[in-house]
Protein backbone atom coordinates (compact mmCIF):
# COMPACT_ATOMS: atom_id res chain seq x y z
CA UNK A 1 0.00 0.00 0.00
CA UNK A 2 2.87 2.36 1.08
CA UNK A 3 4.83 1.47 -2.68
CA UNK A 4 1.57 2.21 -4.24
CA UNK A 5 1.03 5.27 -2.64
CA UNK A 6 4.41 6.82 -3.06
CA UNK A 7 3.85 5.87 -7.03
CA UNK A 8 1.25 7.64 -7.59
CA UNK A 9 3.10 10.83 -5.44
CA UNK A 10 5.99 10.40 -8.11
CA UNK A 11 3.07 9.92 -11.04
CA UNK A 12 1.16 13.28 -10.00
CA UNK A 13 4.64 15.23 -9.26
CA UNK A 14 6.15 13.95 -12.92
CA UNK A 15 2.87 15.49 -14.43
CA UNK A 16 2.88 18.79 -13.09
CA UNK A 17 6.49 19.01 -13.60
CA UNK A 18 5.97 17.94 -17.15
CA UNK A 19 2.68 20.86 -17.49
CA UNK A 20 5.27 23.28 -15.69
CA UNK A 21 7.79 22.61 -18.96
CA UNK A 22 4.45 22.87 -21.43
CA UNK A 23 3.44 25.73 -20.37
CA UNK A 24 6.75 27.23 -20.33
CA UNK A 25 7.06 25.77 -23.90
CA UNK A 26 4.02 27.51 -24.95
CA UNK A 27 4.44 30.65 -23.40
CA UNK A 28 7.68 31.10 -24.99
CA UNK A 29 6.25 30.33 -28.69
CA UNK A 30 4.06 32.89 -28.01
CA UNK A 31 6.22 35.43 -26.92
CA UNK A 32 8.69 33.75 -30.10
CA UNK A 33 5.51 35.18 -32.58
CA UNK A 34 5.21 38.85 -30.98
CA UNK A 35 8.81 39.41 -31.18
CA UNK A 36 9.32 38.25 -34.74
CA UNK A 37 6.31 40.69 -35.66
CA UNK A 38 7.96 43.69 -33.64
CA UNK A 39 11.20 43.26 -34.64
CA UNK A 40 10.88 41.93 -38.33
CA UNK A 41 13.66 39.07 -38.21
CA UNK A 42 13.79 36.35 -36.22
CA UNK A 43 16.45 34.46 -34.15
CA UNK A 44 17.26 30.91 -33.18
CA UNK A 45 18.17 30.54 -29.72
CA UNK A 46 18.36 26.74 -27.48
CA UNK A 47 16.07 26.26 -24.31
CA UNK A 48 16.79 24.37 -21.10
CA UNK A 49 14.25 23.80 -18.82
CA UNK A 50 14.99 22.47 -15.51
CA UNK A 51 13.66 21.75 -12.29
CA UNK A 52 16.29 23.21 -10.23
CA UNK A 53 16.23 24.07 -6.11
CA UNK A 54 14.26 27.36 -5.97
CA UNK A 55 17.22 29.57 -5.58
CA UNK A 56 18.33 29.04 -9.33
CA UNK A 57 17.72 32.65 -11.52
CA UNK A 58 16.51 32.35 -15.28
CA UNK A 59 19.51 33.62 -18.02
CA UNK A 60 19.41 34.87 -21.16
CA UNK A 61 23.21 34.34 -22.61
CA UNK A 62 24.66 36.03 -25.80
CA UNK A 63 27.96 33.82 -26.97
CA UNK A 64 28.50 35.37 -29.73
CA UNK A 65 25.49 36.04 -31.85
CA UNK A 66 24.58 32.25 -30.10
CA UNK A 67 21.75 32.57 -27.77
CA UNK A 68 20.81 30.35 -24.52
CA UNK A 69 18.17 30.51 -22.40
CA UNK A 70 17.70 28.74 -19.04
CA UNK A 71 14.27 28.87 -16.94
CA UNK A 72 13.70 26.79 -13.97
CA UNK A 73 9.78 24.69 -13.00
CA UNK A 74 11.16 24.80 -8.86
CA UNK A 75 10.54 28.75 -9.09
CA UNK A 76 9.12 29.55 -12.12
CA UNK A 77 6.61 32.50 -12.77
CA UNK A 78 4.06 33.65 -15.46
CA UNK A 79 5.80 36.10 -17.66
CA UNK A 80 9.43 35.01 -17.14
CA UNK A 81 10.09 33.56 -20.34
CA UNK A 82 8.85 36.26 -22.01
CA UNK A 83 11.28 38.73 -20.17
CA UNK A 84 14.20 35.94 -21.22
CA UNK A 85 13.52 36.11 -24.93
CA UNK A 86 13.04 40.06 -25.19
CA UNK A 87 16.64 39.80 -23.89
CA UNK A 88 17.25 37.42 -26.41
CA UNK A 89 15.87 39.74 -29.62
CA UNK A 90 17.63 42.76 -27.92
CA UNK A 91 20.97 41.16 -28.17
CA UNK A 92 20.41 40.68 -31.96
CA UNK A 93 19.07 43.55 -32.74
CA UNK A 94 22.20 45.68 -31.12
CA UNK A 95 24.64 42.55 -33.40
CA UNK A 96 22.51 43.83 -36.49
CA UNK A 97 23.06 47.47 -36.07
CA UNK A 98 26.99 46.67 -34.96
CA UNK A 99 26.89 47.04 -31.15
CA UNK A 100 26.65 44.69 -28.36
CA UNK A 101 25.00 44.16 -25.35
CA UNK A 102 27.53 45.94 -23.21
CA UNK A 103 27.32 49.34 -24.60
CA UNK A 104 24.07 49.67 -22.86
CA UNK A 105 23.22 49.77 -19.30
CA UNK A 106 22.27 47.12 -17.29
CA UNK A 107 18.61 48.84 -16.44
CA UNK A 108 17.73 49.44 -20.31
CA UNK A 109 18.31 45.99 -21.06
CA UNK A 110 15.88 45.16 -18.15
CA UNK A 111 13.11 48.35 -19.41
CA UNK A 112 12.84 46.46 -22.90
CA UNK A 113 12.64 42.93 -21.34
CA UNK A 114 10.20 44.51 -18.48
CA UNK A 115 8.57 46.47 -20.95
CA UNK A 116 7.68 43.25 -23.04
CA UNK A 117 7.27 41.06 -20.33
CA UNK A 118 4.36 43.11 -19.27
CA UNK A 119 3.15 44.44 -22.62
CA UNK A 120 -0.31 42.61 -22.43
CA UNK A 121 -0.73 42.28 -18.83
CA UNK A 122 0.54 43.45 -15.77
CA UNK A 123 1.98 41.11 -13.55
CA UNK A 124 4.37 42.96 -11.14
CA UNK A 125 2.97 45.49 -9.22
CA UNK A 126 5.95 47.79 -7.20
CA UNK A 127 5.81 48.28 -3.84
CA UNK A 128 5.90 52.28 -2.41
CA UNK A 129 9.88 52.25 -1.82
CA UNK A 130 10.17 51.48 -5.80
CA UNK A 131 8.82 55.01 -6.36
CA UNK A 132 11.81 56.54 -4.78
CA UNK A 133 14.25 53.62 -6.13
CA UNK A 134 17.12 55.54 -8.13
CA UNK A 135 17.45 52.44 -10.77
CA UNK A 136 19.50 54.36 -13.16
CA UNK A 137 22.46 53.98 -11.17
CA UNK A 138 22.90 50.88 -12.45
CA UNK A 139 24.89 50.79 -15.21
CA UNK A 140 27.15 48.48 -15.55
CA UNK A 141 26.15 45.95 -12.12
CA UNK A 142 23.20 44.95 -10.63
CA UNK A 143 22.02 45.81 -7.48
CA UNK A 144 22.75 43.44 -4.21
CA UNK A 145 20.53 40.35 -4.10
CA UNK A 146 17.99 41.89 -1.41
CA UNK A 147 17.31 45.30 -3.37
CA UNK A 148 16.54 43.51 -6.57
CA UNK A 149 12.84 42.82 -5.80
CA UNK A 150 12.82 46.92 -5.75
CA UNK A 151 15.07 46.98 -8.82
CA UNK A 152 12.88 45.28 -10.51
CA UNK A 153 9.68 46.78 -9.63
CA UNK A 154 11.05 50.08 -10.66
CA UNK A 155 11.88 49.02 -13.53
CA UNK A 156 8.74 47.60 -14.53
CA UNK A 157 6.62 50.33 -13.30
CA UNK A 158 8.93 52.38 -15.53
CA UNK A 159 8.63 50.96 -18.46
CA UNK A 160 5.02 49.97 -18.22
CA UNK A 161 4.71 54.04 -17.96
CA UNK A 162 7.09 54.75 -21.04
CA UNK A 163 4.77 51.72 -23.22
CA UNK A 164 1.68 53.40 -22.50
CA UNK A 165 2.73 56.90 -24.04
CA UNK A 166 3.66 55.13 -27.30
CA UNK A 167 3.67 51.31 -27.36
CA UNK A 168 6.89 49.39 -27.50
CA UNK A 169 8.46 50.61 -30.47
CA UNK A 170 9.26 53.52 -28.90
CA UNK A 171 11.79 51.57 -26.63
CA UNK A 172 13.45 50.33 -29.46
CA UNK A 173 13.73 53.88 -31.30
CA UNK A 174 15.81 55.08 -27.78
CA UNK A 175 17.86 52.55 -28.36
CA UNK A 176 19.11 53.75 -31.89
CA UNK A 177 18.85 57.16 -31.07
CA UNK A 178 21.81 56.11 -28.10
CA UNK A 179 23.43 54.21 -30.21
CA UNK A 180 24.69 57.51 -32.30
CA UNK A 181 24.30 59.70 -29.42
CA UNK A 182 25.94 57.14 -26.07
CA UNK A 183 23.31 60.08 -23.90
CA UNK A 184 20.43 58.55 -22.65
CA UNK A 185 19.30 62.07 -21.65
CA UNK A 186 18.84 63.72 -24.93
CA UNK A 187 17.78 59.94 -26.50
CA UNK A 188 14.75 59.79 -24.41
CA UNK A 189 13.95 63.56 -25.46
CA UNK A 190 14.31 62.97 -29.09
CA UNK A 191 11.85 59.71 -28.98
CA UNK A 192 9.38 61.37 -26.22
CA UNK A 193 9.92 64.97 -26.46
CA UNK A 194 11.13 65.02 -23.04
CA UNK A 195 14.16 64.12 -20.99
CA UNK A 196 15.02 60.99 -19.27
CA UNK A 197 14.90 62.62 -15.87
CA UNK A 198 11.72 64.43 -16.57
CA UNK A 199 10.33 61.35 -17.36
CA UNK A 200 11.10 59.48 -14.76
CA UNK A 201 10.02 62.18 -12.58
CA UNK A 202 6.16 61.83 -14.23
CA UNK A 203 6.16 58.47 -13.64
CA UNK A 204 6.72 58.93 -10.04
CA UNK A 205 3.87 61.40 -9.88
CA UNK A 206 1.61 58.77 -11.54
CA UNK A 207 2.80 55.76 -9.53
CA UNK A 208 2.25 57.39 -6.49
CA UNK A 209 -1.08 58.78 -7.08
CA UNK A 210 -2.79 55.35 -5.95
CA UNK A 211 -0.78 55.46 -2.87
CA UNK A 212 -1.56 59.29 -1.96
CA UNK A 213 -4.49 58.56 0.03
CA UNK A 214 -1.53 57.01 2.56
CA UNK A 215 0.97 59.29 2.54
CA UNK A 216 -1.88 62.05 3.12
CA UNK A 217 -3.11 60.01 6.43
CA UNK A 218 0.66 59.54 7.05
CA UNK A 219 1.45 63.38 7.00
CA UNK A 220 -1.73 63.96 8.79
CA UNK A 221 -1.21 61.61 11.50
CA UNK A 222 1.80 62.93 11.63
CA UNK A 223 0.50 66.51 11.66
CA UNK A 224 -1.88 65.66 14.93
CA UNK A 225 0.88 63.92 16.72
CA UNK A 226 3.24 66.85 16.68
CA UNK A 227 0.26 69.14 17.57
CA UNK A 228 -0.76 67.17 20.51
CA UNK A 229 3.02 66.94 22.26
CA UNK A 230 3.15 70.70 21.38
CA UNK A 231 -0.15 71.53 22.91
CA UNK A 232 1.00 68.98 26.16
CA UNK A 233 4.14 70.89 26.72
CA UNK A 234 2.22 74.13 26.77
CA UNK A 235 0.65 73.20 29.80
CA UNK A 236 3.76 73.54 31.09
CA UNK A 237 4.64 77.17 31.52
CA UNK A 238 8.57 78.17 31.29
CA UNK A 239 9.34 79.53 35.03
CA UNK A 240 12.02 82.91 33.92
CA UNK A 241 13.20 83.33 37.85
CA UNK A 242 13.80 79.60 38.02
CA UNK A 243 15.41 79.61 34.70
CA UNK A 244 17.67 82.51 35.75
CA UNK A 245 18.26 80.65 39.04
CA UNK A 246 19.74 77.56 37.25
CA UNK A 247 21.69 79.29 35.06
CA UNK A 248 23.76 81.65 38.04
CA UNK A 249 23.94 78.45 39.89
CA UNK A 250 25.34 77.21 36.90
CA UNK A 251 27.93 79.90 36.69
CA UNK A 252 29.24 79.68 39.89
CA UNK A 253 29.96 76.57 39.75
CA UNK A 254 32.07 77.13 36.49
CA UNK A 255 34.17 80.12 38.56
C-alpha cells in the first residue's frame, strides 16, 4: 500500500512538472511570434528547462550572436520567459546594427525585457519604496541580491509608464537614437519629447497617485501627533526666575 502510494506521489509530481515545462514551452512560442512581428527578423536561440532548487535565476546568454536561455519549473513564474527572450531579440538587434550588449546599461536591457514582459498584462505590481528607487544607477552591475525585488519593480513600473505613451516601439527607437548619441538624456527627449529625468520624474507622480491617500493620512497623523506633544508641553509654563536661578547656579559653579 505504502509502494503504491508513493507511485502515484511520483506519477502526479512527474505530471505537473511535465505541465510546468508545457506551459513554459508555450508561453515562450508565443512570446517567439510577438517578437518576430515587432522586430521583423527572427532568431534561433536553445532552451533548457529544468527543475532546479528554488534559488536558481533564469539567463538569457549572448555567446556570440549564439543565444541560450535557461528557466527553472522549482521557481518559475508567469511572464518570465517572455522577459528571457526580449533579452534574447535585444541582443540581436544591437549585433545587427553593430553594437553589443555591453554598450548599454544594465537597467535598459531590463526596461525592454520589463517592458515586453508586461506588454499585455501586468503582472508585477511595485511596492511604495520602488517610487523613490534611483534604478538608473545601475549601469554596468546589478544591485545586491535583497534590493533587486525593488530593482525590478522600478523598472517595470517604468517601463510599463514609457509603453503606455507610445507602445513598444518607442523603446526600441531610444535605443538607436543612443546608439549615435551614447546620452540617454537627450535619446529619451528625441523619442518622447522630453528628458530621461523628466520622465522618470512623471512616472513617479503617476505611480504614487494610488498610494496618496496614505501618505496624506501619514502626514496627517503625523501633523496631529506633533500638535498634541506641542499643545502637552504648553501646559507647562517656562518659570524665567527659576530659569535665571539655574543658570547663576550654573555659573558659579564654572568660577
Amino acid at each position: 500500500m505504502t509502494k503504491r502510494l508513493f507511485l502515484i506521489i511520483l506519477t502526479v509530481f512527474l505530471a505537473l512538472t511535465v505541465f510546468s515545462q508545457q506551459e513554459i514551452r508555450d508561453e515562450i512560442d508565443l512570446a517567439n511570434s510577438e517578437l518576430i512581428e515587432i522586430y521583423g527578423f527572427q532568431v534561433n536561440y536553445s532552451l533548457t528547462i529544468l527543475k532546479g532548487e528554488g534559488h536558481e535565476q533564469p539567463a538569457a546568454i549572448d555567446s556570440n550572436g549564439s543565444y541560450m536561455i535557461f528557466l527553472y519549473t522549482a521557481n518559475y513564474k508567469k511572464g518570465v520567459a517572455r522577459h528571457e527572450l526580449a533579452h534574447v531579440y535585444f541582443f540581436e538587434f544591437l549585433r545587427r546594427k553593430g553594437s553589443a550588449p555591453r554598450e548599454f546599461p544594465i537597467w535598459y536591457h531590463e526596461i525592454i525585457a520589463e517592458g515586453f514582459q508586461n506588454l499585455h498584462l501586468r503582472l508585477r505590481w511595485p511596492s511604495l519604496r520602488a517610487g523613490f528607487y534611483v534604478f538608473t544607477g545601475y549601469d554596468d552591475r546589478y544591485p545586491e541580491k535583497e534590493s533587486q525585488g525593488i530593482f525590478y519593480g522600478a523598472v517595470s513600473g517604468f517601463a510599463g509608464f514609457l509603453v503606455s505613451r507610445g507602445g513598444y516601439g518607442k523603446l526600441l527607437e531610444v535605443a538607436e537614437e543612443y546608439l549615435l548619441s551614447k546620452d540617454m538624456e537627450s535619446s529619451f527627449r528625441k523619442v518622447y519629447g522630453s528628458g530621461l529625468n523628466s520622465l522618470v520624474l512623471k512616472w513617479r507622480v503617476v505611480f504614487l497617485i494610488p498610494y496618496s491617500p496614505f501618505l496624506i493620512g501619514l502626514v496627517l497623523f503625523l501633523y496631529l501627533l506633533i500638535g498634541r506633544r506641542e499643545r502637552y508641553w504648553r501646559q507647562f509654563p517656562l518659570n524665567q526666575e527659576n530659569l535665571s536661578g539655574d543658570i547663576e547656579r550654573e555659573n558659579d559653579r564654572v568660577l
